[in-house]
N, C-alpha and C. Protein backbone atom coordinates (compact mmCIF):
# COMPACT_ATOMS: atom_id res chain seq x y z
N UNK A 1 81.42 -0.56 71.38
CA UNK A 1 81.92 -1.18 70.16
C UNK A 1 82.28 -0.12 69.12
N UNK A 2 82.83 -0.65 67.58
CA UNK A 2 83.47 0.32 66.99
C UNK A 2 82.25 -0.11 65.54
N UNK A 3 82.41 0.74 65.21
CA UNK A 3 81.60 0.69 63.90
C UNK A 3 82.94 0.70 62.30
N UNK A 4 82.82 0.20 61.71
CA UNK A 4 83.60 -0.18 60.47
C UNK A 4 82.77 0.14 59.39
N UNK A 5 83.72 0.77 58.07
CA UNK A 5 83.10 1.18 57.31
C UNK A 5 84.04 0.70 56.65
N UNK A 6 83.45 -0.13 55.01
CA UNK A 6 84.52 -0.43 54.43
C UNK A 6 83.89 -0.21 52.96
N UNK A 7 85.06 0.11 52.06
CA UNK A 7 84.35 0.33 51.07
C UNK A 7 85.08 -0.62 49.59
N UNK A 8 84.35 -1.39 49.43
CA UNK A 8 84.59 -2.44 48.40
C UNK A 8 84.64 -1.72 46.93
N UNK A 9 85.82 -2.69 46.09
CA UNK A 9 86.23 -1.76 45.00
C UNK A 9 85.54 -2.32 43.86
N UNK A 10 84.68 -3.32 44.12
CA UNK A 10 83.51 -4.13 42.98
C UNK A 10 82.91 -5.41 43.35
N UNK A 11 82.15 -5.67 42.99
CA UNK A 11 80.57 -6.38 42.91
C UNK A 11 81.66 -7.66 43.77
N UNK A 12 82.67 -8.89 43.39
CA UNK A 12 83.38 -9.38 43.47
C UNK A 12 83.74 -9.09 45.61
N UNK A 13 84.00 -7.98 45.56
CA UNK A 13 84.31 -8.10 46.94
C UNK A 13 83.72 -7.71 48.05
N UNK A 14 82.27 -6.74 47.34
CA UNK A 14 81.37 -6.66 48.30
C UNK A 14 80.52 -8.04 48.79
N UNK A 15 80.16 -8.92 47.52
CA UNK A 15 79.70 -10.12 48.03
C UNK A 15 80.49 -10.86 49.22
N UNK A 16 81.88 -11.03 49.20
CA UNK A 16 82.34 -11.87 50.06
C UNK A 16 82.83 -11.05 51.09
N UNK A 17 82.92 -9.66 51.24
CA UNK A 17 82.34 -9.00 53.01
C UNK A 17 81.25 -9.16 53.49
N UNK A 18 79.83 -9.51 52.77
CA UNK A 18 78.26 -9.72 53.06
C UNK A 18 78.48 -10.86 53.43
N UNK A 19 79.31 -12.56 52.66
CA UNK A 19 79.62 -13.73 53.24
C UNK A 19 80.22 -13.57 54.42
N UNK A 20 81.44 -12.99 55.03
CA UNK A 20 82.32 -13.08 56.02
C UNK A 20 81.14 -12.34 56.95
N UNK A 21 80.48 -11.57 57.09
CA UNK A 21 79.78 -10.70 57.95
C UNK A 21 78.48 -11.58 58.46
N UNK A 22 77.86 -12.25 57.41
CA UNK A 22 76.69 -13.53 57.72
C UNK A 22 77.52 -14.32 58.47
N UNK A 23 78.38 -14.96 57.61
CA UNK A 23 79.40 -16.41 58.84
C UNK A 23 79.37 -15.79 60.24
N UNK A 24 79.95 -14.71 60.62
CA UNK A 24 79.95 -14.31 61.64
C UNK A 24 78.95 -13.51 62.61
N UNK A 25 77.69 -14.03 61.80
CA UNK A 25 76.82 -13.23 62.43
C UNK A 25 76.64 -12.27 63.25
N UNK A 26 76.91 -10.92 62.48
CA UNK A 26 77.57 -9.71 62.17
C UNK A 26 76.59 -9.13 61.46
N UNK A 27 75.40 -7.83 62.04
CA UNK A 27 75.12 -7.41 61.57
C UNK A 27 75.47 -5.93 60.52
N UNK A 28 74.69 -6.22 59.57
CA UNK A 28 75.53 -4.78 58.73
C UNK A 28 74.63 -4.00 57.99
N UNK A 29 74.55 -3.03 57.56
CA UNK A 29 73.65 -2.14 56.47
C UNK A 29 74.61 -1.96 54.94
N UNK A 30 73.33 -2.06 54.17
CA UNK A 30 74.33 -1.31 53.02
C UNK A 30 73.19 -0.06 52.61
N UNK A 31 74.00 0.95 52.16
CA UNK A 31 73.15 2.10 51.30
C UNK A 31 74.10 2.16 49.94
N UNK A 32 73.00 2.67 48.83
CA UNK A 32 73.32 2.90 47.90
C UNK A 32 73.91 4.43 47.56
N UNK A 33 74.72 4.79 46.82
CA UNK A 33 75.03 5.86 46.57
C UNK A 33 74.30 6.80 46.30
N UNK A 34 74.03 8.49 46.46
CA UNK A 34 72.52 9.08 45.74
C UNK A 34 73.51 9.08 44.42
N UNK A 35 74.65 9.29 44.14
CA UNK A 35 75.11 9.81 42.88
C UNK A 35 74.96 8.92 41.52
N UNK A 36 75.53 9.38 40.44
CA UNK A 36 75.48 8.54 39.20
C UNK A 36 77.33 8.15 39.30
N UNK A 37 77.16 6.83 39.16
CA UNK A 37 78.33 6.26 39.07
C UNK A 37 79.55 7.38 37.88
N UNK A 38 78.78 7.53 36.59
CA UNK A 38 79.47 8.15 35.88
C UNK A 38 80.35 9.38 36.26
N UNK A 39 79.43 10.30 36.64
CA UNK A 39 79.50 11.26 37.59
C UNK A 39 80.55 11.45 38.36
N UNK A 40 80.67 10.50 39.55
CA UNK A 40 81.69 10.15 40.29
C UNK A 40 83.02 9.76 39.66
N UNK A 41 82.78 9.17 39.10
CA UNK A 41 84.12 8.82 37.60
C UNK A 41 84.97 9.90 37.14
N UNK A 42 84.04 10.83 36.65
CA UNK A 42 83.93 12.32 35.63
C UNK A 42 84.41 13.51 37.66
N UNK A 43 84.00 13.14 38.50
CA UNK A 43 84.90 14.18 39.28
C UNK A 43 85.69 13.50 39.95
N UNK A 44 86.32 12.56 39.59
CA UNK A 44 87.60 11.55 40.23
C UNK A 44 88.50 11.64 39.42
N UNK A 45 88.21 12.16 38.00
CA UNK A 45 89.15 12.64 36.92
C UNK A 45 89.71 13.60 36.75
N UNK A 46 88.71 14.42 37.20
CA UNK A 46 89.13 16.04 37.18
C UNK A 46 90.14 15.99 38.44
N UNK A 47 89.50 15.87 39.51
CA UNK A 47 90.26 16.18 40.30
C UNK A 47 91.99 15.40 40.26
N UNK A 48 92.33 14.46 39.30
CA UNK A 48 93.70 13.89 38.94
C UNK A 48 94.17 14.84 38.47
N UNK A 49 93.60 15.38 37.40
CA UNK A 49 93.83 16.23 36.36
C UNK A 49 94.52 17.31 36.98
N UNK A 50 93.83 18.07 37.89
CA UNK A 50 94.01 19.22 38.84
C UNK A 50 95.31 18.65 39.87
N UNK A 51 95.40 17.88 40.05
CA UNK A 51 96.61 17.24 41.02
C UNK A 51 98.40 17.38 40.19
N UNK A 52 97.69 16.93 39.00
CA UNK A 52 98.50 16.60 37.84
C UNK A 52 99.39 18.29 36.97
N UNK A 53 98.74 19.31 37.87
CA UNK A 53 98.73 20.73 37.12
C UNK A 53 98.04 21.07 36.03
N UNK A 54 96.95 19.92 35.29
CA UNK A 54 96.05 20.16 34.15
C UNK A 54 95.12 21.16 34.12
N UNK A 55 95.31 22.50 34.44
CA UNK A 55 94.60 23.43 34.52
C UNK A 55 94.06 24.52 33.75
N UNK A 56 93.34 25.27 33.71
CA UNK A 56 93.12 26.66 33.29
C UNK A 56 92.86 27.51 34.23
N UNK A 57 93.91 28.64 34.39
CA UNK A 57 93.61 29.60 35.77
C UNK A 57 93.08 30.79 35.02
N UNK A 58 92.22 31.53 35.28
CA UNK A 58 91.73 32.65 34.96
C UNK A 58 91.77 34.11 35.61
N UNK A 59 92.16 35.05 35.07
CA UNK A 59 93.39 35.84 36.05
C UNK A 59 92.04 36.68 36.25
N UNK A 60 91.38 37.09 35.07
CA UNK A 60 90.15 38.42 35.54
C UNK A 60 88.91 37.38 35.43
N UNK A 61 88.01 37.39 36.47
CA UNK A 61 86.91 36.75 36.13
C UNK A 61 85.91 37.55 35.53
N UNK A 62 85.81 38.63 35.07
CA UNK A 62 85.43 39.48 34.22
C UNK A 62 85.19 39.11 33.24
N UNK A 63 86.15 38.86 32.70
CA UNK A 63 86.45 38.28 30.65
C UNK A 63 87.40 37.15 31.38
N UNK A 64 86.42 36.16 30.85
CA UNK A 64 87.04 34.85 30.91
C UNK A 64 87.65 34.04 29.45
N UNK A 65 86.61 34.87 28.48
CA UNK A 65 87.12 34.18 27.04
C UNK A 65 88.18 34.37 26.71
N UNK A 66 88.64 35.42 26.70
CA UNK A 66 90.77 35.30 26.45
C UNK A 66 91.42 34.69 26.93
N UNK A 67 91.34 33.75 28.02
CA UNK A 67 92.01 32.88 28.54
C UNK A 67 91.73 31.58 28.26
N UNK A 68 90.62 31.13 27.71
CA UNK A 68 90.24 29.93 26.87
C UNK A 68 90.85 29.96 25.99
N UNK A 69 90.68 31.42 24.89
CA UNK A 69 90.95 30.74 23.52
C UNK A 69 92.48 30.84 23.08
């Protein structure tokens, strides 16, 4: 058999994969995330950001403050 992993985008549609999976008596696990939701938020942003060219490149990692300010 195949194992399925699906990942629901809120409270709303994980309930009714847990319904469709009971009807069909279909066993399943859930685990919780170790992370902080926020967290995940805050590096799902950055990494847009970085997609987006929103960067700071730093040419000497030596002296980094001249290139901040």
């Amino acid at each position: 058999m195949e194992t399925v992993i699906m990942h629901p985008k809120n409270k709303e549609q994980l309930s009714a994969l847990k319904a469709i999976a009971k009807a069909l008596k279909v066993d399943f696990e859930t685990e919780k995330s170790p992370y902080n939701p926020e967290f995940v938020a805050r590096i799902k942003e950055n990494y847009e950001q970085a997609k987006r060219g929103e960067v700071i490149t730093i040419k000497d990692p030596k002296n980094i403050w001249p290139s901040i300010l």
